[in-house]
C-alpha atoms as a PDB file:
ATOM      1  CA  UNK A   1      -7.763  -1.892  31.120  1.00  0.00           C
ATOM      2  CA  UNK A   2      -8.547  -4.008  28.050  1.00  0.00           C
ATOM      3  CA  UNK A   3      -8.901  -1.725  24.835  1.00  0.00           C
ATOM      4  CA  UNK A   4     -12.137  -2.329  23.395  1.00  0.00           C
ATOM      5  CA  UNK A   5     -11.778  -3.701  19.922  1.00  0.00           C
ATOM      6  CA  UNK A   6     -13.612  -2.049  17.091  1.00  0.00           C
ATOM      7  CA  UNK A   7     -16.289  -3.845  15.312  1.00  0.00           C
ATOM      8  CA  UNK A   8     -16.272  -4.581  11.432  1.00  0.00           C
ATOM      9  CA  UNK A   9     -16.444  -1.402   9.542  1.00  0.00           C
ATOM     10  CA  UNK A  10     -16.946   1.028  12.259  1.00  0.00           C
ATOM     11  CA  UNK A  11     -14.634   4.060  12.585  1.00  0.00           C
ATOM     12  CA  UNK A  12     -11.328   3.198  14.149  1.00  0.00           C
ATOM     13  CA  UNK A  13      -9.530   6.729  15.669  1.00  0.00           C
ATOM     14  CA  UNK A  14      -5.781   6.503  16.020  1.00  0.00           C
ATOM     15  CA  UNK A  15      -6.017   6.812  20.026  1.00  0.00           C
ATOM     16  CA  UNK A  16      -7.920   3.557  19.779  1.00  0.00           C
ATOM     17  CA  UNK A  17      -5.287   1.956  17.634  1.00  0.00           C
ATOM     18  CA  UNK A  18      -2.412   2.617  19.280  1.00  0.00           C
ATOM     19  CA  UNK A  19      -3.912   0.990  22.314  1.00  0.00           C
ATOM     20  CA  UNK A  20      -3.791  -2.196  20.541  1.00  0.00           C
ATOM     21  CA  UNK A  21      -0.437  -3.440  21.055  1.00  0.00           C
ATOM     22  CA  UNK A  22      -0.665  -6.583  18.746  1.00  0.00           C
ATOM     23  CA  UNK A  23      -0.001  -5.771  15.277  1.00  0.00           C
ATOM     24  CA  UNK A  24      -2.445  -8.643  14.096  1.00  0.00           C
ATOM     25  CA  UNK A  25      -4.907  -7.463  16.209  1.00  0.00           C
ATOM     26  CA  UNK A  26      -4.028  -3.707  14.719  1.00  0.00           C
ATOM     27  CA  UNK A  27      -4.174  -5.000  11.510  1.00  0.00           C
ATOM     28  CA  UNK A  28      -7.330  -7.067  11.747  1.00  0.00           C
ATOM     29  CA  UNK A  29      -9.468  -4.327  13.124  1.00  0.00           C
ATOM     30  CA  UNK A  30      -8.069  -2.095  10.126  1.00  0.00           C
ATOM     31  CA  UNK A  31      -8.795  -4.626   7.215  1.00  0.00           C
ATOM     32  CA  UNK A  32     -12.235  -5.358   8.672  1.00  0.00           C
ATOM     33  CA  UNK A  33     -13.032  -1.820   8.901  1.00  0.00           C
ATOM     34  CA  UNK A  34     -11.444  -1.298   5.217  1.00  0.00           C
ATOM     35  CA  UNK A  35     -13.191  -4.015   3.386  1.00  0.00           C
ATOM     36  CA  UNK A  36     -12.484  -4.622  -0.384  1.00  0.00           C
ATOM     37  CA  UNK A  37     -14.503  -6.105  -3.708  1.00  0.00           C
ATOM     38  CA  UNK A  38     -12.773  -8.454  -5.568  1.00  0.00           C
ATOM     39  CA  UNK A  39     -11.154  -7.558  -8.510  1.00  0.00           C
ATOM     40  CA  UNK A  40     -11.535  -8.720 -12.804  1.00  0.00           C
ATOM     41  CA  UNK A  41      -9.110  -9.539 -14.842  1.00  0.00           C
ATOM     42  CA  UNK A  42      -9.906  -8.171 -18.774  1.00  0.00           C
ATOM     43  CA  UNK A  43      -9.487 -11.861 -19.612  1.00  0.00           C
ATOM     44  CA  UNK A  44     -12.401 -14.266 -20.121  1.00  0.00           C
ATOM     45  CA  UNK A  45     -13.048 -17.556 -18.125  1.00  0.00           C
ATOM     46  CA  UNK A  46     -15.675 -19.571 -16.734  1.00  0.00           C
ATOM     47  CA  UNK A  47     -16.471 -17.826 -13.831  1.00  0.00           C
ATOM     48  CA  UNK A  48     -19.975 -16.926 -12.806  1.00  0.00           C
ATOM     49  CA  UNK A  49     -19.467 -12.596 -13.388  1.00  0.00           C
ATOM     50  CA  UNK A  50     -21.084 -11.930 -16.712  1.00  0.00           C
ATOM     51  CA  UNK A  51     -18.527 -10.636 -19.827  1.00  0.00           C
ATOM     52  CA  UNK A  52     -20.414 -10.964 -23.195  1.00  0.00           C
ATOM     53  CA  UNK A  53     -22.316 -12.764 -25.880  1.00  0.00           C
ATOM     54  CA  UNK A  54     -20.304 -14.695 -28.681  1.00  0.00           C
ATOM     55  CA  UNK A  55     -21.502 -17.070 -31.370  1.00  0.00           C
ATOM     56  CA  UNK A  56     -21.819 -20.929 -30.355  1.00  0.00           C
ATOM     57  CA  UNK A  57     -19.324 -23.321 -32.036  1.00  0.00           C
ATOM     58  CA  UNK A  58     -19.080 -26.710 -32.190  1.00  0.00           C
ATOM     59  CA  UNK A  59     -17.599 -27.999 -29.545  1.00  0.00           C
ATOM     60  CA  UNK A  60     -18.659 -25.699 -27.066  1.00  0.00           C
ATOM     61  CA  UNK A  61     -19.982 -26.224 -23.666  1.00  0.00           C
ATOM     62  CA  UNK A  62     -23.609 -26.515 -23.859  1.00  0.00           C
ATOM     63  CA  UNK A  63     -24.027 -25.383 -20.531  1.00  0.00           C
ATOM     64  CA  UNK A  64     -23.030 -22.444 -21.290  1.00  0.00           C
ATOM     65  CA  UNK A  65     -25.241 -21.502 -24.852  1.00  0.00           C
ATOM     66  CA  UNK A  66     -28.356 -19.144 -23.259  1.00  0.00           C
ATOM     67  CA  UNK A  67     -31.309 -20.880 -24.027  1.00  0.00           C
ATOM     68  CA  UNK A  68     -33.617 -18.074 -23.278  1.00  0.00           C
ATOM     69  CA  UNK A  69     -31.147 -15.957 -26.319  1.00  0.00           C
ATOM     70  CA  UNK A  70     -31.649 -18.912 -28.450  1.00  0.00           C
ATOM     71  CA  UNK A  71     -35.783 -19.055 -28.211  1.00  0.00           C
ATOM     72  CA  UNK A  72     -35.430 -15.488 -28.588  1.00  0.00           C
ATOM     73  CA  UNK A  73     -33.292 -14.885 -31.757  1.00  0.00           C
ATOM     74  CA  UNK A  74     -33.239 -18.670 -33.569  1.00  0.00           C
ATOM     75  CA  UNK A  75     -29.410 -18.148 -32.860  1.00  0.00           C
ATOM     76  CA  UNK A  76     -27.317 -20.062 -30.729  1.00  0.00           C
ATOM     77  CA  UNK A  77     -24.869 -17.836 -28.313  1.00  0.00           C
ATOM     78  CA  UNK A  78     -22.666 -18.733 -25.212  1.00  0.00           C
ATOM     79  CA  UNK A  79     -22.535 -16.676 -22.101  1.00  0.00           C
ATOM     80  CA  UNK A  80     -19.035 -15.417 -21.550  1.00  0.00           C
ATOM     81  CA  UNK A  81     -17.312 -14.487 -18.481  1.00  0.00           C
ATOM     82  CA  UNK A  82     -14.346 -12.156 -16.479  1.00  0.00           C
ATOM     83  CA  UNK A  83     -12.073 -15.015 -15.137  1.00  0.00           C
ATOM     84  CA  UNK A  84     -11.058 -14.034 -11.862  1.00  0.00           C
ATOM     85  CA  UNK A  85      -7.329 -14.094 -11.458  1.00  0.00           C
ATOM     86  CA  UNK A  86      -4.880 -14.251  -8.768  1.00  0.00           C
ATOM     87  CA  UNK A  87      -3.295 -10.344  -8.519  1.00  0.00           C
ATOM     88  CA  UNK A  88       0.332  -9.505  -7.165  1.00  0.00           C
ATOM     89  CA  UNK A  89       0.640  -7.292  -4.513  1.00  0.00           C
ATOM     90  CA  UNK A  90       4.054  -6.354  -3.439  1.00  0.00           C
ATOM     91  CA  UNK A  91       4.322  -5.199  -0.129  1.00  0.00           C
ATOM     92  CA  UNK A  92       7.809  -2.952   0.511  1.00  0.00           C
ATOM     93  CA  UNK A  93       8.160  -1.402   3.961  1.00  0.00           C
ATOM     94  CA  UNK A  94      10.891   1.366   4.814  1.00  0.00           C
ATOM     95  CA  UNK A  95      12.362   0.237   7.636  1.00  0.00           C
ATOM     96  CA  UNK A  96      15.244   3.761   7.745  1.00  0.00           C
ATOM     97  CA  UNK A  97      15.718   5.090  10.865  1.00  0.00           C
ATOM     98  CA  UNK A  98      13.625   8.112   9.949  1.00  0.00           C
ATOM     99  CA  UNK A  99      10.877   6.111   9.800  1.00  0.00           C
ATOM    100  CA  UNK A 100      11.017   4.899  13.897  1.00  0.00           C
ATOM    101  CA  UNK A 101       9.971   8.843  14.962  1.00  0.00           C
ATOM    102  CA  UNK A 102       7.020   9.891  16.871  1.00  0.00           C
ATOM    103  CA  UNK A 103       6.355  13.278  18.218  1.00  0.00           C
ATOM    104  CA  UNK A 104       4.441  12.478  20.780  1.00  0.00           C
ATOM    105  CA  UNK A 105       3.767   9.790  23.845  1.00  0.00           C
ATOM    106  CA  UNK A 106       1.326   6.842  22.967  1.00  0.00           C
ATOM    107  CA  UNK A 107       1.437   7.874  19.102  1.00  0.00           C
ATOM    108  CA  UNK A 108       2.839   5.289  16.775  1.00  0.00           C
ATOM    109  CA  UNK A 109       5.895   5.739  15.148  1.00  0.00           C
ATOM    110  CA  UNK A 110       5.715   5.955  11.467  1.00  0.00           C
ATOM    111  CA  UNK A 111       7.440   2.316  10.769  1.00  0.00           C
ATOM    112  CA  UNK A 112       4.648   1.073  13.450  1.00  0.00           C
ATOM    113  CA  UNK A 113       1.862   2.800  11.758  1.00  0.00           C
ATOM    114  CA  UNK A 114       3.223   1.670   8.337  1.00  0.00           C
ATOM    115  CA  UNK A 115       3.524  -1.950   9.225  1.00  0.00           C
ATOM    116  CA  UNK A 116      -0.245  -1.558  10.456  1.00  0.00           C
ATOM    117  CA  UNK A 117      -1.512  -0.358   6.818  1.00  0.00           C
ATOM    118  CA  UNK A 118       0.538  -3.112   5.337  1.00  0.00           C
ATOM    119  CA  UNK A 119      -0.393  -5.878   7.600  1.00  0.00           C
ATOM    120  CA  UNK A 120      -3.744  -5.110   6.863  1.00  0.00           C
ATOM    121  CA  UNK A 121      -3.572  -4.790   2.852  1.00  0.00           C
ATOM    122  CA  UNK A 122      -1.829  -8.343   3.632  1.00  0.00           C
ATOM    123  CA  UNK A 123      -4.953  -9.523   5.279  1.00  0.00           C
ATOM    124  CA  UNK A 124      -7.096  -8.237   2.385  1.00  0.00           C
ATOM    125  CA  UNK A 125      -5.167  -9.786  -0.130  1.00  0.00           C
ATOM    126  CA  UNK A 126      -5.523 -13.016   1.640  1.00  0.00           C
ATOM    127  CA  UNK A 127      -9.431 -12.737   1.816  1.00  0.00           C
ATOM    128  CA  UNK A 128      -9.275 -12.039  -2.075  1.00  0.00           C
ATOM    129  CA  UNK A 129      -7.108 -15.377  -2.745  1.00  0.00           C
ATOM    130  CA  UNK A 130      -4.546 -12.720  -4.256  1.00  0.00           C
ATOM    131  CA  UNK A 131      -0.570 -13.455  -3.800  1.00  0.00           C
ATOM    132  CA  UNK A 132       1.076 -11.284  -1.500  1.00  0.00           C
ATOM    133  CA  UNK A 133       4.808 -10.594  -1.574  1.00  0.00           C
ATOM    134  CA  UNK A 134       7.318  -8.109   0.690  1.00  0.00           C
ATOM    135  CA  UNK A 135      10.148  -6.655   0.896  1.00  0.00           C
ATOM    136  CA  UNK A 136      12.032  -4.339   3.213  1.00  0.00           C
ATOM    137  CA  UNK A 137      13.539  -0.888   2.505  1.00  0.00           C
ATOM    138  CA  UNK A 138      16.913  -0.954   4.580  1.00  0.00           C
ATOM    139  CA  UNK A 139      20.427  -0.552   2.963  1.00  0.00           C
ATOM    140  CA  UNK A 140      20.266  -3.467   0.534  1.00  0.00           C
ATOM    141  CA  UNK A 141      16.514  -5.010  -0.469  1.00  0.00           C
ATOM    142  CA  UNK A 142      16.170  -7.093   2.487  1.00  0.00           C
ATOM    143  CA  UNK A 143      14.126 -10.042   3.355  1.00  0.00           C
ATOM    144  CA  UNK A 144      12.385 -10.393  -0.200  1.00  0.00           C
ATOM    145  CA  UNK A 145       9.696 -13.098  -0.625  1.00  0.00           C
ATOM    146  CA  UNK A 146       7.970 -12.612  -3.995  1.00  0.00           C
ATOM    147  CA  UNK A 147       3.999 -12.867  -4.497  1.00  0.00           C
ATOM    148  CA  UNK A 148       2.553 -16.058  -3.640  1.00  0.00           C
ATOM    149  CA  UNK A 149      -0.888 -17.462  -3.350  1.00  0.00           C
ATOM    150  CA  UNK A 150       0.427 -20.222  -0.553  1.00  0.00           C
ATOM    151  CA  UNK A 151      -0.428 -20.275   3.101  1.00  0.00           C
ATOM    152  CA  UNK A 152       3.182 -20.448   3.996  1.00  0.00           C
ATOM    153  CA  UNK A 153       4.320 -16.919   2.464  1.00  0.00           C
ATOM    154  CA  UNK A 154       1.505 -15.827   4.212  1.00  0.00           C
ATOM    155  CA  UNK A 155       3.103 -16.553   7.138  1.00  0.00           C
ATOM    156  CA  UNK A 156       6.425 -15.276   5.916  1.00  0.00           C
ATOM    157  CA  UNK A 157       4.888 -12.050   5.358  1.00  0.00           C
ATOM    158  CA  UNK A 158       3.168 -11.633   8.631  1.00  0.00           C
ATOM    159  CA  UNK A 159       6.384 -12.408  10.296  1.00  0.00           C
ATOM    160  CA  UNK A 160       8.375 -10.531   8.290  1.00  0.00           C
ATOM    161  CA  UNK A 161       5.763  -7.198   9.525  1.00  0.00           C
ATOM    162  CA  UNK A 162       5.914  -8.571  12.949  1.00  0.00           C
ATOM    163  CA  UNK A 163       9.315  -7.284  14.326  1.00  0.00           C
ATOM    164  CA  UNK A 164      11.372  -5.897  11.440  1.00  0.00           C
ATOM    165  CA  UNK A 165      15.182  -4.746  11.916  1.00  0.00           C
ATOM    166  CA  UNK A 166      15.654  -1.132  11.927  1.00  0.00           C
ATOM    167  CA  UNK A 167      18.097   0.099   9.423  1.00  0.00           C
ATOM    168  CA  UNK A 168      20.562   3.260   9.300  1.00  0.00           C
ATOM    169  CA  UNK A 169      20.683   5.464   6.027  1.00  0.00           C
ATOM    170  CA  UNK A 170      18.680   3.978   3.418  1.00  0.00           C
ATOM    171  CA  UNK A 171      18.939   4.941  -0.764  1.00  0.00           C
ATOM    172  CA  UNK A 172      15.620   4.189  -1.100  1.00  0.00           C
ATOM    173  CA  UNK A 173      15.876   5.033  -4.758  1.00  0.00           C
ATOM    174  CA  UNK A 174      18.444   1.929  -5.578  1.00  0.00           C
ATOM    175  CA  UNK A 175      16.243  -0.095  -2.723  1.00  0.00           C
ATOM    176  CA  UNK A 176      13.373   0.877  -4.841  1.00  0.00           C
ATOM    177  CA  UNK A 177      14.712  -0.224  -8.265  1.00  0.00           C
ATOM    178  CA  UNK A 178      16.016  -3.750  -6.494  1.00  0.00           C
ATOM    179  CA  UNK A 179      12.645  -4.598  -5.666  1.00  0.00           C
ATOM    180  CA  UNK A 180      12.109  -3.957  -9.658  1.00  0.00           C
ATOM    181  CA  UNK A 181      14.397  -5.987 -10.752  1.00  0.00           C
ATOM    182  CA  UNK A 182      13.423  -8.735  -8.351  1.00  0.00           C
ATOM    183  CA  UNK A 183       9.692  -8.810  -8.719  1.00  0.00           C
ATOM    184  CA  UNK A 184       7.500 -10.598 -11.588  1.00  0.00           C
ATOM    185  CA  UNK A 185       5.224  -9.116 -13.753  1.00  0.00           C
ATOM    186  CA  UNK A 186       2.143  -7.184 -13.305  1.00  0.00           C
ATOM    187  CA  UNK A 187       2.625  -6.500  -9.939  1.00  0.00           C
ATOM    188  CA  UNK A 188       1.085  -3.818  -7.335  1.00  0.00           C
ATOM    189  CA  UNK A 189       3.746  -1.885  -5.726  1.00  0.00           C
ATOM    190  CA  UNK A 190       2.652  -1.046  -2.335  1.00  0.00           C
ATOM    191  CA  UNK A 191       5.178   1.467  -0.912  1.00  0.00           C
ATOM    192  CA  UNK A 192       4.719   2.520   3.319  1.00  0.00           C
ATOM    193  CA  UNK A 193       7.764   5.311   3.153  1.00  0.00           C
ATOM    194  CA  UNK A 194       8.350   8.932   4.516  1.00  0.00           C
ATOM    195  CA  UNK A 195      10.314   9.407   0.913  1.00  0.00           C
ATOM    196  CA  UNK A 196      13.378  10.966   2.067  1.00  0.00           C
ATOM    197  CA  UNK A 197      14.751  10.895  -0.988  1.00  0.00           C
ATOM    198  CA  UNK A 198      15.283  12.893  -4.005  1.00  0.00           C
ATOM    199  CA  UNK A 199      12.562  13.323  -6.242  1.00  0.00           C
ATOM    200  CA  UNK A 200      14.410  12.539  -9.543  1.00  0.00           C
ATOM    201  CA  UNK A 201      15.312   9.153  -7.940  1.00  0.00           C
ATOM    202  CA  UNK A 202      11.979   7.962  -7.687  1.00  0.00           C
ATOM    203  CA  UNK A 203      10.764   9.688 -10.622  1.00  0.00           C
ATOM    204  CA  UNK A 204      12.777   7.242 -12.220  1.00  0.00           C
ATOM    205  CA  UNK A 205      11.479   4.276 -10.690  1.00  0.00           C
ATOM    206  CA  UNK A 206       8.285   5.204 -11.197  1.00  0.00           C
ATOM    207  CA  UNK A 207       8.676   5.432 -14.903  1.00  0.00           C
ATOM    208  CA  UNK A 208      10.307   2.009 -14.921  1.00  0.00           C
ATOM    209  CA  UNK A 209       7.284   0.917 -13.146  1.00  0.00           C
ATOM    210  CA  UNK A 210       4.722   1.991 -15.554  1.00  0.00           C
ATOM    211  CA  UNK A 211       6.858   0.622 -18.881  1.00  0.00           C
ATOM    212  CA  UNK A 212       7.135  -2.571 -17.511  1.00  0.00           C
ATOM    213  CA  UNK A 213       2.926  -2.534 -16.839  1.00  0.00           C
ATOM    214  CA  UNK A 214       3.138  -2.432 -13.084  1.00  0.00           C
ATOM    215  CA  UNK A 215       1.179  -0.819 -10.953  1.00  0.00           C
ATOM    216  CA  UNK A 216       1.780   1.211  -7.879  1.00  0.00           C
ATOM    217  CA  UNK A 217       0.421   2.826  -4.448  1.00  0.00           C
ATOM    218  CA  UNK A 218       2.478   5.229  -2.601  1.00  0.00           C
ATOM    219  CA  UNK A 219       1.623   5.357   1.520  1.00  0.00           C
ATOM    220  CA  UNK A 220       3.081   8.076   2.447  1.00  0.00           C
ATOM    221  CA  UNK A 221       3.711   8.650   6.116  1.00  0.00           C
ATOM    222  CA  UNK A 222       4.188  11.169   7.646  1.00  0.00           C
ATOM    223  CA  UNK A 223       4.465  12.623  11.725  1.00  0.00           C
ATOM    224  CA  UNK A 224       2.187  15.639  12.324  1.00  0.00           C
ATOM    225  CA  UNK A 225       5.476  17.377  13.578  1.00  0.00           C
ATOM    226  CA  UNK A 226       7.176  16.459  10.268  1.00  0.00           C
ATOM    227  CA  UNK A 227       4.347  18.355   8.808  1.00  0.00           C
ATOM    228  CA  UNK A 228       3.779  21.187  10.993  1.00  0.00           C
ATOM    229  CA  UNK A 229       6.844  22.090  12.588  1.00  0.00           C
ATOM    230  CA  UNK A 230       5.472  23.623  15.935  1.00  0.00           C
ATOM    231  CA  UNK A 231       8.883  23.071  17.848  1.00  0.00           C
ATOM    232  CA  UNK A 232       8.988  26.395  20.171  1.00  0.00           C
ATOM    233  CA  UNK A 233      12.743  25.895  21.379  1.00  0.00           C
ATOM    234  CA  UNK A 234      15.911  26.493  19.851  1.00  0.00           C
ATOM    235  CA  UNK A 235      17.532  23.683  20.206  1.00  0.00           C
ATOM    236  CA  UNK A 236      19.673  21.107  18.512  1.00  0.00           C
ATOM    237  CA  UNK A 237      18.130  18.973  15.959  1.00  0.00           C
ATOM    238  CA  UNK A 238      19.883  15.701  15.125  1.00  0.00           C
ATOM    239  CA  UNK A 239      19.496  13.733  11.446  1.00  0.00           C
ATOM    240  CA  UNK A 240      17.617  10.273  12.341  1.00  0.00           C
ATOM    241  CA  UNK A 241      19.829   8.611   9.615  1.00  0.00           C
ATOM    242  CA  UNK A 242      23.225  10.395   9.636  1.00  0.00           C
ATOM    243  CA  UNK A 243      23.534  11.673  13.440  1.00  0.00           C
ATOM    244  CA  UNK A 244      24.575  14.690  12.158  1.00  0.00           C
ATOM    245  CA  UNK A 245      23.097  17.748  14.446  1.00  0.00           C
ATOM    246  CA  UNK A 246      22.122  21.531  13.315  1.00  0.00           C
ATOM    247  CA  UNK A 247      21.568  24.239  15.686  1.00  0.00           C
ATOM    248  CA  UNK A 248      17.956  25.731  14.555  1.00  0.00           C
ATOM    249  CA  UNK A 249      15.621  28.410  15.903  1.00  0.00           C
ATOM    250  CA  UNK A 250      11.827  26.770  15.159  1.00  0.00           C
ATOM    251  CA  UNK A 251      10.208  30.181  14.631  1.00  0.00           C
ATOM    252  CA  UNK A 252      12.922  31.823  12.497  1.00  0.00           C
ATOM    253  CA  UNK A 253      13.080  28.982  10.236  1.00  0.00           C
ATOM    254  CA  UNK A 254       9.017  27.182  10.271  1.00  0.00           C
ATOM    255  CA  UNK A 255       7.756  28.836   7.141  1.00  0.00           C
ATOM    256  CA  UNK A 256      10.833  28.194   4.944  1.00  0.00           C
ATOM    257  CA  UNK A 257      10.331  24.327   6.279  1.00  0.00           C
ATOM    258  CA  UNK A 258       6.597  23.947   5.842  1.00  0.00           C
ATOM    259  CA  UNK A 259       7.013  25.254   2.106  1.00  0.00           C
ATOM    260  CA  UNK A 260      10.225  22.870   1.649  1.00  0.00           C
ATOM    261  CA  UNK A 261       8.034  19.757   3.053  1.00  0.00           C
ATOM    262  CA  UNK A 262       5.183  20.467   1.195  1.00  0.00           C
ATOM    263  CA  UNK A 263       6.753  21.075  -1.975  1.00  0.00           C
ATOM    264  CA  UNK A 264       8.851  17.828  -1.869  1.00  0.00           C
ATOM    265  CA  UNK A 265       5.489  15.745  -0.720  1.00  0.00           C
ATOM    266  CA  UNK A 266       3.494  17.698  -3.992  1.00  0.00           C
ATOM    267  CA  UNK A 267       6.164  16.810  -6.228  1.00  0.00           C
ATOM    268  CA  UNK A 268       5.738  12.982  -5.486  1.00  0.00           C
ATOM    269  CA  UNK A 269       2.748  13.386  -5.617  1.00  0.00           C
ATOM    270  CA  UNK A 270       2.546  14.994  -9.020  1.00  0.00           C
ATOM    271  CA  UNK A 271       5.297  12.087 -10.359  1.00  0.00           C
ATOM    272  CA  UNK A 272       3.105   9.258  -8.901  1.00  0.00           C
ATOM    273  CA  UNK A 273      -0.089  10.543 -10.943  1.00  0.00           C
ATOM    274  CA  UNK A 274       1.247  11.222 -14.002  1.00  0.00           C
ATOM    275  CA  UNK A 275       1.995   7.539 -14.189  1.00  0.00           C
ATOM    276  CA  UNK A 276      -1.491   6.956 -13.313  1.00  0.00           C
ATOM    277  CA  UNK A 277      -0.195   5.548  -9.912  1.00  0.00           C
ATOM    278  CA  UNK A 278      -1.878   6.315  -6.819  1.00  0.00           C
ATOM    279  CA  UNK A 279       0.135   8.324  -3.798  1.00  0.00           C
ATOM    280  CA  UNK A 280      -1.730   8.613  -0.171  1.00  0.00           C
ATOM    281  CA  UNK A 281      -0.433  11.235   2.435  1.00  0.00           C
ATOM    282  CA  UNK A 282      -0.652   9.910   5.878  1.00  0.00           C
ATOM    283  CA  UNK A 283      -0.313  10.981   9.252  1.00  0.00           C
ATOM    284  CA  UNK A 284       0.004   9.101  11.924  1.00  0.00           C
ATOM    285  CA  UNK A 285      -2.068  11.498  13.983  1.00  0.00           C
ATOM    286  CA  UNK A 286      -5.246  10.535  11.500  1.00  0.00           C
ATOM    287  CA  UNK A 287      -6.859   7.879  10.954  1.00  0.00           C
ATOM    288  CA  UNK A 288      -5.639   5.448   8.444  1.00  0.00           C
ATOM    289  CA  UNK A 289      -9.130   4.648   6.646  1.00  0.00           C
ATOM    290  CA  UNK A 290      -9.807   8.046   5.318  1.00  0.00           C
ATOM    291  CA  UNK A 291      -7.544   7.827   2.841  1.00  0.00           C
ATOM    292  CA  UNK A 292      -6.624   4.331   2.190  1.00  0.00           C
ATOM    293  CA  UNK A 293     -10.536   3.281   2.516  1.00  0.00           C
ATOM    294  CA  UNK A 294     -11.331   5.549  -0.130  1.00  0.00           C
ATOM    295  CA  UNK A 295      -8.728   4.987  -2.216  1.00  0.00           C
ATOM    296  CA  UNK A 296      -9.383   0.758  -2.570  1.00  0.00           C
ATOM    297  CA  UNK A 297     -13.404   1.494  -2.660  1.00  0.00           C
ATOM    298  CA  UNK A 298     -12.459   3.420  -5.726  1.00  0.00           C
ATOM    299  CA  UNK A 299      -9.739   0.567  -7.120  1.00  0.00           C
ATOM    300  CA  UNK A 300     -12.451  -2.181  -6.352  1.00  0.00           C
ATOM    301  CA  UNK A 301     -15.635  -0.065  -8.618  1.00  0.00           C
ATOM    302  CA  UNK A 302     -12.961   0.483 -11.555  1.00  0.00           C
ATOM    303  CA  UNK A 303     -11.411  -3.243 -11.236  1.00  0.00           C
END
């Protein structure tokens, strides 16, 4: 049976996008459903958005002096206006082995539901003639294609979402800080991670981040039994990354996790804020627009 495909901006449940096995098609129906305004820049241009008044000058364009000002006041003034400007959006995808979990049969794993947010922030920033760049988390920065405006790193991008290698342990802090180094001013960071890694670690980057006048947007996803921890069993858990098992009794040992998870996930939080930086929690249980539509309605009223 053919999965009906949701119309622009209606409500798209995760049952209903899981059944989409295209990630364009995913990605699509999530971007439509998102939506976006464009964004100002604080600098002035030519463009049609109103800015200010300033005194004529010779020389000016007289097409731009208002003529209903000048009847008004005897005093010649030309309209200003916020130049629209190309924005960079770095897209950086963890592609550790942590990230390829899911609890459950026909839920998405957390790298498939990450590549779905970013494939459809890709698709938004295409629509807004922004330049879209990526980069993937694995043991080195991999595949890195900085921001570009042309129709061929779009491409690049999209293929780059489209079947990404799965990687083994991944310092995501020093991945992190390559993508720094490697990127070009005034960027957005967009970061689809589960952040298994140490908080000081991307504290740091973080801080880099805001002195070099970046900005930033933390996705992070999460599995509802990450979160939850309802395993019944006692049974051997095994380390995604490291293979290493630990013999664990769920019930003995739930609260003590649920307070260790959520303290780790409130301290990013907490680090990505006080930088002014946004930081989403996910699941991959939910669905994606509550949080992320929100979030860009509010980026687009205070661009």
């Amino acid at each position: 049976m053919t999965p009906t495909v949701p119309t622009a901006h209606a409500p798209l449940d995760m049952a209903e996008l899981s059944a989409l096995t295209s990630l364009p098609l995913r990605a699509r129906c999530l971007a439509d459903a998102v939506g976006a305004g464009r964004h100002r820049s604080r600098r002035r241009g030519a463009s049609v958005e109103f800015a200010d008044y300033r005194d004529y000058y010779p020389g000016d364009d007289l097409r731009r002096v208002d003529w209903r000002l000048l009847a008004r006041t005897d005093r010649a003034h030309i309209r200003e206006a916020h130049e629209e400007t190309p924005m960079r959006v770095l897209l950086l995808l963890d592609v550790s082995a942590s990230m390829n979990y899911a609890s459950g049969p026909g839920r998405l794993t957390k790298l498939d539901f990450a590549r779905c947010l970013l494939g459809a922030l890709a698709l938004i920033t295409r629509r807004q003639r922004d330049a879209c760049g990526i980069g993937l988390l694995a043991a080195e920065l991999d595949g890195y294609l900085a921001p570009s405006t042309s129709p061929g790193r779009q491409r690049s991008v999209w293929a780059a979402l489209e079947a990404p290698a799965l990687a083994g342990q991944t310092p995501l802090g020093r991945t992190l800080w390559q993508a720094a180094d490697a990127a070009p001013r005034s960027c957005l960071f967009v970061i689809a991670s589960d952040f298994y890694e140490e908080t000081d670690e991307i504290a740091a980057f973080v801080r880099r981040l805001r002195f070099e006048g970046h900005d930033a947007m933390a996705l992070h996803v999460a599995d509802p039994q990450e979160e939850d921890f309802n395993f019944t069993d006692a049974s051997q858990f095994q380390d995604a990354e490291t293979a290493s098992e630990l013999a664990l009794d769920p019930p003995v040992i739930a609260a003590a996790y649920r307070a260790a998870f959520n303290a780790h996930r409130t301290k990013l939080h907490e680090i990505f804020l006080e930088s002014g930086f946004a930081h989403l929690s996910l699941r991959t249980d939910a669905p994606p627009l509550a949080a992320l539509g929100a979030y860009l309605a509010r980026r687009a009223g205070k661009a």
